[in-house]
PDB file of N, CA and C in Angstrom:
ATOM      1  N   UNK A   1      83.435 112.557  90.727  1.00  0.00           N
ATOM      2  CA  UNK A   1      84.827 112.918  90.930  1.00  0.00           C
ATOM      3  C   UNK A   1      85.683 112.264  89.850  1.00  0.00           C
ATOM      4  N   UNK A   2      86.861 112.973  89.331  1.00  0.00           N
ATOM      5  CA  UNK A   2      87.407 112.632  88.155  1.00  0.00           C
ATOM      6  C   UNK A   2      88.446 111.801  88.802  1.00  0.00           C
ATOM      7  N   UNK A   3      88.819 110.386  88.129  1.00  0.00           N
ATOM      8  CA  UNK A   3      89.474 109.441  88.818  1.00  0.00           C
ATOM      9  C   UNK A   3      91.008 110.166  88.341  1.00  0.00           C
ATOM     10  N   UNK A   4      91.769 110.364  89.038  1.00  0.00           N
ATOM     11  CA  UNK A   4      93.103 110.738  88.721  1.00  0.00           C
ATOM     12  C   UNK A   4      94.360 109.921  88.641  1.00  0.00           C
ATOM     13  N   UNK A   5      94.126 108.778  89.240  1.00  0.00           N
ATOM     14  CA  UNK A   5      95.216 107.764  88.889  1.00  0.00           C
ATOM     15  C   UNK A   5      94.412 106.265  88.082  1.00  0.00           C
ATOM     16  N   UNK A   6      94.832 105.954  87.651  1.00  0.00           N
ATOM     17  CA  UNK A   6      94.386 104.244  87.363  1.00  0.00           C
ATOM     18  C   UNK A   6      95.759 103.359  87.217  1.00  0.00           C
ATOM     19  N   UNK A   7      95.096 102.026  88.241  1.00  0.00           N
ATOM     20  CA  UNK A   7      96.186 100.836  88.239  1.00  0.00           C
ATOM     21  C   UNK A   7      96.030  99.754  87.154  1.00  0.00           C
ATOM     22  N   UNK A   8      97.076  99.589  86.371  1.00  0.00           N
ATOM     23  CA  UNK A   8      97.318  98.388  85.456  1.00  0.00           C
ATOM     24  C   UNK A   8      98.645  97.585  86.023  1.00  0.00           C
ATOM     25  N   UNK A   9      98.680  96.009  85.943  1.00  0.00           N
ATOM     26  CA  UNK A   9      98.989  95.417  86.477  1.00  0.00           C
ATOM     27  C   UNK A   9     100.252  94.734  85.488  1.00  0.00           C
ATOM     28  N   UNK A  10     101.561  95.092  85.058  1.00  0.00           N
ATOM     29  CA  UNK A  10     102.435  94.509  83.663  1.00  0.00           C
ATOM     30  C   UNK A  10     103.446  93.283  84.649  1.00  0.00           C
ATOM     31  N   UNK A  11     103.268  92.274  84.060  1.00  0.00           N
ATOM     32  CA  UNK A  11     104.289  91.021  85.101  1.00  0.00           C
ATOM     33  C   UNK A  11     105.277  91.027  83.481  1.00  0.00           C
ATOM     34  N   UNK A  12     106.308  90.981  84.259  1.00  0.00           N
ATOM     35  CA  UNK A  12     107.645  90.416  83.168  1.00  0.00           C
ATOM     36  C   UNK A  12     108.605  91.901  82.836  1.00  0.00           C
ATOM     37  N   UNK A  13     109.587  91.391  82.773  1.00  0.00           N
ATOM     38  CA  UNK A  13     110.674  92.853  82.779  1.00  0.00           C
ATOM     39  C   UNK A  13     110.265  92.967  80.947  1.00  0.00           C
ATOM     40  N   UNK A  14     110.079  92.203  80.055  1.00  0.00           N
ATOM     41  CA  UNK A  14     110.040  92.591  78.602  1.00  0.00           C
ATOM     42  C   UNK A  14     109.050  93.915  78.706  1.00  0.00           C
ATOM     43  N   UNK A  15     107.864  93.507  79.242  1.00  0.00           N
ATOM     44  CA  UNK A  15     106.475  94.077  79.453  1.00  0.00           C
ATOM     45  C   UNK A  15     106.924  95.834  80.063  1.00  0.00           C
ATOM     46  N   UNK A  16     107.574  95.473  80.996  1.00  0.00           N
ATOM     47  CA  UNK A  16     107.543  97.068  81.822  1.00  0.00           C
ATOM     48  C   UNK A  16     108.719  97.671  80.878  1.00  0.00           C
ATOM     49  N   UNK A  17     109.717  97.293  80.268  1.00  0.00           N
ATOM     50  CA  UNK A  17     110.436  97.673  79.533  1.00  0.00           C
ATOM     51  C   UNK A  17     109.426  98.882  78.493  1.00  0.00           C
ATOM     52  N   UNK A  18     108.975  97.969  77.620  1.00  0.00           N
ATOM     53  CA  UNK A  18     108.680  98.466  76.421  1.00  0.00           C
ATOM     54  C   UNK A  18     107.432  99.418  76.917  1.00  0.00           C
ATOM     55  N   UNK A  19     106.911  99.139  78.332  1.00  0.00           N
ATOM     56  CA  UNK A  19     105.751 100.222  78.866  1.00  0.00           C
ATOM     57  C   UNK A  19     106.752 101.892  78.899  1.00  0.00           C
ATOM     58  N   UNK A  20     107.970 101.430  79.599  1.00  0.00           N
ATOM     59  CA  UNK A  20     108.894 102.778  80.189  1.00  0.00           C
ATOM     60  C   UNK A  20     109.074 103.416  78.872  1.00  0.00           C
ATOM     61  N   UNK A  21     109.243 102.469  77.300  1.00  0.00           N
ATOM     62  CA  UNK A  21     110.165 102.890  76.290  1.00  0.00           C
ATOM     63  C   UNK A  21     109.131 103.485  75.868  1.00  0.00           C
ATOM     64  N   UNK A  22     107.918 103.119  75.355  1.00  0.00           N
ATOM     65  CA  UNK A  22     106.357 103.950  74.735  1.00  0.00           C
ATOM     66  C   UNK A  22     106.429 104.908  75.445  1.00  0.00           C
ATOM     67  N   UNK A  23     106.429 105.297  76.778  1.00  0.00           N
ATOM     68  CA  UNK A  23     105.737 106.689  77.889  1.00  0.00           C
ATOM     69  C   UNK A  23     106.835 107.539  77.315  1.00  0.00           C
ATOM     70  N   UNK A  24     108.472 107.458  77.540  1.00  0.00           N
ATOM     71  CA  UNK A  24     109.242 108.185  77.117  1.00  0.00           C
ATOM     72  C   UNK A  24     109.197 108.364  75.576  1.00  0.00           C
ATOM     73  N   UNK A  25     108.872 107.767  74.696  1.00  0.00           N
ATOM     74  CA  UNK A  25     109.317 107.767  73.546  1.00  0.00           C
ATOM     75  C   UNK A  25     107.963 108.957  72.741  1.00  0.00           C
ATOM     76  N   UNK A  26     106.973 108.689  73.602  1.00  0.00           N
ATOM     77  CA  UNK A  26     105.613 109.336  73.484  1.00  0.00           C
ATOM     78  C   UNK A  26     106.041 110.957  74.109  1.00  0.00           C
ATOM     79  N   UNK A  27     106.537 110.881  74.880  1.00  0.00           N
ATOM     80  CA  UNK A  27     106.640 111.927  75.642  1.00  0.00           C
ATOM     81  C   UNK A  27     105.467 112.586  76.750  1.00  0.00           C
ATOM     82  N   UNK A  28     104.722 110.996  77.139  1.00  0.00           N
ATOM     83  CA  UNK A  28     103.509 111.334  78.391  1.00  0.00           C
ATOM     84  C   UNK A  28     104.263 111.822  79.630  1.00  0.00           C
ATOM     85  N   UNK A  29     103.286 112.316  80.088  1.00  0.00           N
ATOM     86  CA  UNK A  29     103.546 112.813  81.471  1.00  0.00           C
ATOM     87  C   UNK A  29     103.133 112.089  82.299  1.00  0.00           C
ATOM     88  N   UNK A  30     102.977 110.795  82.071  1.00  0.00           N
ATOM     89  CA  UNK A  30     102.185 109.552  83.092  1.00  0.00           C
ATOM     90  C   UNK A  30     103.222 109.268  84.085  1.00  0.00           C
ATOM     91  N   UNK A  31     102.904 109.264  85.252  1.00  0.00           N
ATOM     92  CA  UNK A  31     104.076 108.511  86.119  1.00  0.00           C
ATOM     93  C   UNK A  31     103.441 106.816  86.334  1.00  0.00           C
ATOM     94  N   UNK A  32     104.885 106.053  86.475  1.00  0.00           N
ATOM     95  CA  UNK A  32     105.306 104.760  86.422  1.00  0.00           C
ATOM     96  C   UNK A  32     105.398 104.483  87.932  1.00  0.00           C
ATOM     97  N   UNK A  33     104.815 103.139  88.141  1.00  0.00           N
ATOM     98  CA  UNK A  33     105.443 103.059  89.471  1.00  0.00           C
ATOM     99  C   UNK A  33     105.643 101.835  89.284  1.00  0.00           C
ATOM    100  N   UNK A  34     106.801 100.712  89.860  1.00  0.00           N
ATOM    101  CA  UNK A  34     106.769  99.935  90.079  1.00  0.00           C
ATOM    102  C   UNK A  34     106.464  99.028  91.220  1.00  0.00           C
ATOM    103  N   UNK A  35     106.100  97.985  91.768  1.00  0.00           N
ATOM    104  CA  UNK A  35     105.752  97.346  93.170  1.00  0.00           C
ATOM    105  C   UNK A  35     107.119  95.743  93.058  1.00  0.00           C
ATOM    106  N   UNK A  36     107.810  95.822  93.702  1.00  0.00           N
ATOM    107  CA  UNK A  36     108.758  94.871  93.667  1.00  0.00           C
ATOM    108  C   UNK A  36     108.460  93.960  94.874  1.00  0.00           C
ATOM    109  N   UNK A  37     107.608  92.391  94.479  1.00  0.00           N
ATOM    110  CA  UNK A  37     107.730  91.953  95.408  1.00  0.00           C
ATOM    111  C   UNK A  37     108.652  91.767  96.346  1.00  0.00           C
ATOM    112  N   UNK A  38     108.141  91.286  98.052  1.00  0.00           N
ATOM    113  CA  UNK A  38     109.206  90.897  98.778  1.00  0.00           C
ATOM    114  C   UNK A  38     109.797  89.641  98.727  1.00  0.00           C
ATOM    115  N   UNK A  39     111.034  89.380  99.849  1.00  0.00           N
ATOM    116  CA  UNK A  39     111.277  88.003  99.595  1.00  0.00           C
ATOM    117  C   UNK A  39     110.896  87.545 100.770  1.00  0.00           C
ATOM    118  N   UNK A  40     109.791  86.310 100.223  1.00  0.00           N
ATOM    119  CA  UNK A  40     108.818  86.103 101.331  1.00  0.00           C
ATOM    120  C   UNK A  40     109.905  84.950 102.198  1.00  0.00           C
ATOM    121  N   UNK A  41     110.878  85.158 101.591  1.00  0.00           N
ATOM    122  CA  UNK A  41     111.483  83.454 102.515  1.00  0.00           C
ATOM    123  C   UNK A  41     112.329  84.562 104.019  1.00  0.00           C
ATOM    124  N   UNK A  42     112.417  85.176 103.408  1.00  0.00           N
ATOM    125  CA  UNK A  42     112.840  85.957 104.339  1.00  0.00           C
ATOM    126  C   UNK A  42     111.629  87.018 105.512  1.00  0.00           C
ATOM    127  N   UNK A  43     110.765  86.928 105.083  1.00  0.00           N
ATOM    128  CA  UNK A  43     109.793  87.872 105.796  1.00  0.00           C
ATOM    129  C   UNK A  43     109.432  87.673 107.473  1.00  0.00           C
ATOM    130  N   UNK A  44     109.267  88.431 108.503  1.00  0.00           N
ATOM    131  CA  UNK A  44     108.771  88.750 109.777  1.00  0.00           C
ATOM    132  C   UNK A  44     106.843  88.162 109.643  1.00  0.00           C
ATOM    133  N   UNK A  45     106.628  86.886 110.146  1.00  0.00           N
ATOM    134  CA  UNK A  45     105.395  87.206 109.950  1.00  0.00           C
ATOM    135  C   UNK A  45     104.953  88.607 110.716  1.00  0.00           C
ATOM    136  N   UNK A  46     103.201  88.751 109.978  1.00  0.00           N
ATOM    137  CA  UNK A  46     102.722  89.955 110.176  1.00  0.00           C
ATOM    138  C   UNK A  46     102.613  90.074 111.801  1.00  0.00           C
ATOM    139  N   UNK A  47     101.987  89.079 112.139  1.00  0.00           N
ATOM    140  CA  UNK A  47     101.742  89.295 113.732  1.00  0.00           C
ATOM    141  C   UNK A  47     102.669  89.561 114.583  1.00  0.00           C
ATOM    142  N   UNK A  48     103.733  89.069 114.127  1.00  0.00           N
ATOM    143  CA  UNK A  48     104.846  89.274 115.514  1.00  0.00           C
ATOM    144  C   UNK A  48     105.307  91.105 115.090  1.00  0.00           C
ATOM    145  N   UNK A  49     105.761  90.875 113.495  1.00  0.00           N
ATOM    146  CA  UNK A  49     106.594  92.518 113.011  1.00  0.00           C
ATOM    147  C   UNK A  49     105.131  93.479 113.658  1.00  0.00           C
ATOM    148  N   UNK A  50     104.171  93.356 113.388  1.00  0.00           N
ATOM    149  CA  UNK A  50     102.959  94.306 113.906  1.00  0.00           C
ATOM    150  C   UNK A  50     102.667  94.343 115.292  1.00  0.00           C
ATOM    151  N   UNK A  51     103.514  92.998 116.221  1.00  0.00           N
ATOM    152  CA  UNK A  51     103.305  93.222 117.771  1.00  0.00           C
ATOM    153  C   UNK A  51     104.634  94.102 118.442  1.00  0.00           C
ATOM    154  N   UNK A  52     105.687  94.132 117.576  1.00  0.00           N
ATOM    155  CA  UNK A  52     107.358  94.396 117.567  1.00  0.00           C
ATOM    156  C   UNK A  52     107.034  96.011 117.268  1.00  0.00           C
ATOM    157  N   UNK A  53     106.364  96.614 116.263  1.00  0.00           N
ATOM    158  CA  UNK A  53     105.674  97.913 116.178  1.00  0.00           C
ATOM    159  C   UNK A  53     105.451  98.571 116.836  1.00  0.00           C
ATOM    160  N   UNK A  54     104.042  98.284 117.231  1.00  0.00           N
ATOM    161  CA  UNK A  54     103.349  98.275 118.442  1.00  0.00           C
ATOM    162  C   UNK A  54     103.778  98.637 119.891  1.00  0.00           C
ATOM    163  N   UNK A  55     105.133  97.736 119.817  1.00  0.00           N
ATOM    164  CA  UNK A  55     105.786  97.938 121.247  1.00  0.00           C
ATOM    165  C   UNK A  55     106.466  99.257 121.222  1.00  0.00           C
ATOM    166  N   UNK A  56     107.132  99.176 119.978  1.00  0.00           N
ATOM    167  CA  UNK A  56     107.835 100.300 120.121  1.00  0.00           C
ATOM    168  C   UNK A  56     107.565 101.844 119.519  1.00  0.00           C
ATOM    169  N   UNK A  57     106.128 101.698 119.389  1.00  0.00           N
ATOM    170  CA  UNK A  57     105.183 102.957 118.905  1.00  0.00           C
ATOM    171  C   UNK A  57     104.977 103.279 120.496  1.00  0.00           C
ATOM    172  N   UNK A  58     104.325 102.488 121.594  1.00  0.00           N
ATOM    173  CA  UNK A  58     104.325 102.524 123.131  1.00  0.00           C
ATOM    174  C   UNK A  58     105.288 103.069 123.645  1.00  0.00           C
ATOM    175  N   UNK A  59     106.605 102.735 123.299  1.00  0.00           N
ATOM    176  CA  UNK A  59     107.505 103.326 124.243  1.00  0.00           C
ATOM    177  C   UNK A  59     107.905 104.868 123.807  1.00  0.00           C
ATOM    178  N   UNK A  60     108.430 104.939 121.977  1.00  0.00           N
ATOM    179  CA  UNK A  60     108.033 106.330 122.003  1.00  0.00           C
ATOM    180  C   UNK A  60     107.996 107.260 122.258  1.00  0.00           C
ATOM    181  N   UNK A  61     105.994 106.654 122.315  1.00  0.00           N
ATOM    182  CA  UNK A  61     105.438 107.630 122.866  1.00  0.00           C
ATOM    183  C   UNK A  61     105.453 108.226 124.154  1.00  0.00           C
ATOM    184  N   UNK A  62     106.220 107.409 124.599  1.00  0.00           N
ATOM    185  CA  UNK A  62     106.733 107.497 126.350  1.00  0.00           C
ATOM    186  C   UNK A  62     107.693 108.133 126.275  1.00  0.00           C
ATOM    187  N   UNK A  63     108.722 108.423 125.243  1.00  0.00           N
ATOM    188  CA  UNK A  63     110.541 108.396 125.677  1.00  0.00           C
ATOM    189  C   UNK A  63     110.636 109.770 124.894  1.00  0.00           C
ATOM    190  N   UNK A  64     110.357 109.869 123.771  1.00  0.00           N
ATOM    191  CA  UNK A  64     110.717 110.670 122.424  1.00  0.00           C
ATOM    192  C   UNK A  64     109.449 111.677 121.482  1.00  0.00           C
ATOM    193  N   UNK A  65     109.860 112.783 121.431  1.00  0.00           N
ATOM    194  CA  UNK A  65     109.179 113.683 120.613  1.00  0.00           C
ATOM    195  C   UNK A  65     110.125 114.222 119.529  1.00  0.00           C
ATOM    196  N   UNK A  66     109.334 114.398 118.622  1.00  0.00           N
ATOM    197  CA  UNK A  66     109.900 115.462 117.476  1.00  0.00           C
ATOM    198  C   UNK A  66     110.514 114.830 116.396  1.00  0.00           C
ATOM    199  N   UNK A  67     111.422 114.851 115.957  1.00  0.00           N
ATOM    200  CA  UNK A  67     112.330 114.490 114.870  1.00  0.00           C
ATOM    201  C   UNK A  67     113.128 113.312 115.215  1.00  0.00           C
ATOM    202  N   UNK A  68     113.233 112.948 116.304  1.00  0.00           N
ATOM    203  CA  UNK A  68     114.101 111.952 116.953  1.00  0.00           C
ATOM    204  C   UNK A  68     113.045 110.603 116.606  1.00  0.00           C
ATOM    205  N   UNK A  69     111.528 110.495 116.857  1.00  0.00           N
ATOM    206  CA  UNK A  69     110.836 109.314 116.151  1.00  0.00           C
ATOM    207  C   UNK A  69     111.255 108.707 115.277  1.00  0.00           C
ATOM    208  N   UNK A  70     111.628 108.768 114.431  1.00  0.00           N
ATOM    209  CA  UNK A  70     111.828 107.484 113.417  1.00  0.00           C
ATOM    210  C   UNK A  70     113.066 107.191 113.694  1.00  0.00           C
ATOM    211  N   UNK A  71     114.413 107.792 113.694  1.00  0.00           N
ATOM    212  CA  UNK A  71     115.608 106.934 114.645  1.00  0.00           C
ATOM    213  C   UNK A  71     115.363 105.753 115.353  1.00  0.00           C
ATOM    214  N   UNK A  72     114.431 106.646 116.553  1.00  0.00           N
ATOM    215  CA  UNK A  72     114.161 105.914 117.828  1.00  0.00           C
ATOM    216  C   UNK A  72     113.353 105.015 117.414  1.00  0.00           C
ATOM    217  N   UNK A  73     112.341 104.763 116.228  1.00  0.00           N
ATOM    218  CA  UNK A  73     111.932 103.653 116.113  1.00  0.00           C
ATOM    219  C   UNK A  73     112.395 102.578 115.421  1.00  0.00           C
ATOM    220  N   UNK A  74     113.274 103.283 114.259  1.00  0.00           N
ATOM    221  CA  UNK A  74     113.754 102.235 113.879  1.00  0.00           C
ATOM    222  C   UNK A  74     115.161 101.162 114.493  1.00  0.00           C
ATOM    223  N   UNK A  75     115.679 101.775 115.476  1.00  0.00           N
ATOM    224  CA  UNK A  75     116.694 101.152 116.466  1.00  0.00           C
ATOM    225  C   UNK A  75     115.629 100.317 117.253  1.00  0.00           C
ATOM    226  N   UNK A  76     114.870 100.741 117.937  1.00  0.00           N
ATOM    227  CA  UNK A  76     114.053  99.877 118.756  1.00  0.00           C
ATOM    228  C   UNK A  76     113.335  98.855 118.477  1.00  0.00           C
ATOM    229  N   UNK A  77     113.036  98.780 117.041  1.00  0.00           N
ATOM    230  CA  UNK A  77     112.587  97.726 115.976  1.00  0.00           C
ATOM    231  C   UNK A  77     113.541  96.722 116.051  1.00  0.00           C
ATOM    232  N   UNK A  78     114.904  97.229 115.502  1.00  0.00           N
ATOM    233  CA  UNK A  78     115.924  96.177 115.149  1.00  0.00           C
ATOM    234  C   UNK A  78     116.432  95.453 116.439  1.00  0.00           C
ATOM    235  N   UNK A  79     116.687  96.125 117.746  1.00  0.00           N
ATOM    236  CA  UNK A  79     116.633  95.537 118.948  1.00  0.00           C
ATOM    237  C   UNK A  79     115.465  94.898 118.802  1.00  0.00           C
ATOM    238  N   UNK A  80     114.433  94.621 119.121  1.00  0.00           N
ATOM    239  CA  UNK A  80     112.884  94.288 119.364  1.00  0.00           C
ATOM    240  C   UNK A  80     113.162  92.243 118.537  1.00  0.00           C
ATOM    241  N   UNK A  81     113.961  92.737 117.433  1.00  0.00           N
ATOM    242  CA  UNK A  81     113.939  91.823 116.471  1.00  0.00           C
ATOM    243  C   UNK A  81     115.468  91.130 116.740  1.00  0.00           C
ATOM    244  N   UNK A  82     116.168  91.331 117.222  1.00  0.00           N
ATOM    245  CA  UNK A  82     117.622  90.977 117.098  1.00  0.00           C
ATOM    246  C   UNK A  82     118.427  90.994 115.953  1.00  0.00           C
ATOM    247  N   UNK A  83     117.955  91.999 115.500  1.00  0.00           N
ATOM    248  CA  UNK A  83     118.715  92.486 114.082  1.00  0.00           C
ATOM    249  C   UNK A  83     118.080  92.040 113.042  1.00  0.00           C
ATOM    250  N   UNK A  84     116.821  91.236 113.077  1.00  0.00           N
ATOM    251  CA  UNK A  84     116.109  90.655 112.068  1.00  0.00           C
ATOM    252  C   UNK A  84     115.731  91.765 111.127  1.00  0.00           C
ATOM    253  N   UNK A  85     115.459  92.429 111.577  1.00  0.00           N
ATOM    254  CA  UNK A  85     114.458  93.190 110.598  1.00  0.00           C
ATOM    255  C   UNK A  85     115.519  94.670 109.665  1.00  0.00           C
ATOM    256  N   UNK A  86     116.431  94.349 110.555  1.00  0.00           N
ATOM    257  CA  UNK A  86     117.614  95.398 109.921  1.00  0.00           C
ATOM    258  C   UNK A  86     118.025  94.339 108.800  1.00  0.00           C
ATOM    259  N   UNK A  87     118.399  93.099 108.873  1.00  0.00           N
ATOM    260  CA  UNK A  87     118.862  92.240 108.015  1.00  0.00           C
ATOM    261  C   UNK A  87     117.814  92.127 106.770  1.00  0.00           C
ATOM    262  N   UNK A  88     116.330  92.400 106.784  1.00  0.00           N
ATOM    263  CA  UNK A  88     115.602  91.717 106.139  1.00  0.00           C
ATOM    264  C   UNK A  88     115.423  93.131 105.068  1.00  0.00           C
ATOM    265  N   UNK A  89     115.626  94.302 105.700  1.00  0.00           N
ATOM    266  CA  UNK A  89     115.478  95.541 105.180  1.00  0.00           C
ATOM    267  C   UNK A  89     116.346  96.215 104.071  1.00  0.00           C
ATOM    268  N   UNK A  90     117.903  95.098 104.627  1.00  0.00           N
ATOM    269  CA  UNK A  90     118.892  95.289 103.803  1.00  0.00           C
ATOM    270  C   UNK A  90     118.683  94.524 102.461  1.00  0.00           C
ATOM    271  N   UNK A  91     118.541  93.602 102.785  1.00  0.00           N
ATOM    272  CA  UNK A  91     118.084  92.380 101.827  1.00  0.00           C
ATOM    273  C   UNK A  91     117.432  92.741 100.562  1.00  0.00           C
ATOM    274  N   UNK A  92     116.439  93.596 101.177  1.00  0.00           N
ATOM    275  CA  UNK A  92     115.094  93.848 100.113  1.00  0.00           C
ATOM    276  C   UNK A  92     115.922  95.365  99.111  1.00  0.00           C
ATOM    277  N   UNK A  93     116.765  96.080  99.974  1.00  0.00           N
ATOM    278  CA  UNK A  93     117.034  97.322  99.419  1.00  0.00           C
ATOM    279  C   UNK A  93     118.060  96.576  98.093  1.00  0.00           C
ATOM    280  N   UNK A  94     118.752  95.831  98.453  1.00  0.00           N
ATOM    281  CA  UNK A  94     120.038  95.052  97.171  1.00  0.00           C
ATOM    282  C   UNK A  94     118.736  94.221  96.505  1.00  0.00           C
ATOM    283  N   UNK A  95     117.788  93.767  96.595  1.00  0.00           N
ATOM    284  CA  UNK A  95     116.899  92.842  95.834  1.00  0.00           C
ATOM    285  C   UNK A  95     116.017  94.083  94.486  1.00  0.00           C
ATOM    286  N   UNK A  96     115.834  94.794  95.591  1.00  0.00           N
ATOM    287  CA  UNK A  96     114.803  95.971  95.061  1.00  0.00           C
ATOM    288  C   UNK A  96     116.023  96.564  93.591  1.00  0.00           C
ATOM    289  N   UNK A  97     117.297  97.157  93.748  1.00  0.00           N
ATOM    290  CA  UNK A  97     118.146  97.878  93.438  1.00  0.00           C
ATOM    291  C   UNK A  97     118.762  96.968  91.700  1.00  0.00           C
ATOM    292  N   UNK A  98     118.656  95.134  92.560  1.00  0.00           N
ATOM    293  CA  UNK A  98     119.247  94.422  91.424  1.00  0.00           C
ATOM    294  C   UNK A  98     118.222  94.310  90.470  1.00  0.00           C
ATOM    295  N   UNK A  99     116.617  94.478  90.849  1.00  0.00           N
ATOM    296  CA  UNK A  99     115.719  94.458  89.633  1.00  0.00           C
ATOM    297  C   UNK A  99     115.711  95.740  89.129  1.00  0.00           C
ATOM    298  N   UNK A 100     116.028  96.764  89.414  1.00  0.00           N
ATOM    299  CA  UNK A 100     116.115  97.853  88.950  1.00  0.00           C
ATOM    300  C   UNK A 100     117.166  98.536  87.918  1.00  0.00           C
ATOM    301  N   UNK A 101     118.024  97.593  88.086  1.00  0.00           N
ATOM    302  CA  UNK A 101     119.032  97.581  87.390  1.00  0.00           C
ATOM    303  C   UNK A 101     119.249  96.555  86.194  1.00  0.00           C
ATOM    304  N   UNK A 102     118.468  95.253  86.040  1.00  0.00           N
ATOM    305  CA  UNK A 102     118.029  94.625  85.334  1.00  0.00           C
ATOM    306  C   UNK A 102     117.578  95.337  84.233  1.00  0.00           C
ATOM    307  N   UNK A 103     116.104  95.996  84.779  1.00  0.00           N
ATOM    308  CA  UNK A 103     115.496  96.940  83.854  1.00  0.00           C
ATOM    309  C   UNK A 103     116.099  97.981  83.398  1.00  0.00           C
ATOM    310  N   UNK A 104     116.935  99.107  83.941  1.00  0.00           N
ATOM    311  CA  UNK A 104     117.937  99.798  83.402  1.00  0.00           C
ATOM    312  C   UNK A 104     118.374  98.811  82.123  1.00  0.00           C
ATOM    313  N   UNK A 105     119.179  98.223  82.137  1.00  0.00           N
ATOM    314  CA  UNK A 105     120.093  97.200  81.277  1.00  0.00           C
ATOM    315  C   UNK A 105     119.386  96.886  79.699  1.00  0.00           C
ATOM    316  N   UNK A 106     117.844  96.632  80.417  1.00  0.00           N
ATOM    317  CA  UNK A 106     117.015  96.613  79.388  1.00  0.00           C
ATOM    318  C   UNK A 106     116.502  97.229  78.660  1.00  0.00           C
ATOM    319  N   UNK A 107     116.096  98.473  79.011  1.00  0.00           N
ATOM    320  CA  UNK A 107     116.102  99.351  78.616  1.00  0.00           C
ATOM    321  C   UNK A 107     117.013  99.952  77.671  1.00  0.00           C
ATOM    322  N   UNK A 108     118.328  99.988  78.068  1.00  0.00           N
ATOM    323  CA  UNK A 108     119.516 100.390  77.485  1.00  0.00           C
ATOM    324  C   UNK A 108     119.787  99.562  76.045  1.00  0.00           C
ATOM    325  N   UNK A 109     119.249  98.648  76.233  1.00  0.00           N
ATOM    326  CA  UNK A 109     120.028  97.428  75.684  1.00  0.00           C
ATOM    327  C   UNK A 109     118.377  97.911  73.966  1.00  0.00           C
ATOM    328  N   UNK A 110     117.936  99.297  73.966  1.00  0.00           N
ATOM    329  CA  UNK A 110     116.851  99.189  72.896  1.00  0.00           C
ATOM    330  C   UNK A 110     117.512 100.283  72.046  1.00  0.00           C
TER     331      UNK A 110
END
């Protein structure tokens, strides 16, 4: 079977910069992905966010069909958590957005 994706691993904004500026400048059709760590100071350990899940994959499946699932889960999460996990979600979306914009900058800045 013909491998269709392959992972390479670039640490440092110089690095992914000049990766984005070669693909475009080349004109590949490769897609880029980035993985933005989390912020672990902030994180749900796994066991509890995966028992907090769990609960509310159970109820659900008890309460709700159709299109209404992910609403209903993600409210029942953030209850489950006392707003933890709404807070931690926000967090990561402005964390995720400010490295992204870093790299924009950098980019720009060639």
């Amino acid at each position: 079977m013909k491998e269709r994706f392959r992972k390479h691993r670039i640490d440092g904004w110089q690095d992914q910069n000049r990766l984005i500026h070669l693909k475009w400048t080349l004109g590949l059709k490769a897609v880029l992905s980035s993985q933005i760590r989390s912020l672990k100071k902030d994180a749900l350990s796994k066991e509890y966010i995966d028992a907090v899940i769990a609960q509310a994959l159970q109820e659900a499946a008890q309460q709700i069909k159709g299109k209404g699932i992910t609403p209903f889960l993600f409210g029942k999460i953030k209850d489950l958590t006392d707003g933890k996990s709404l807070e931690i979600n926000s967090a990561s979306v402005k964390h995720n957005a400010h490295i992204s914009a870093q790299l924009a900058v950098l980019y720009a800045q060639q």
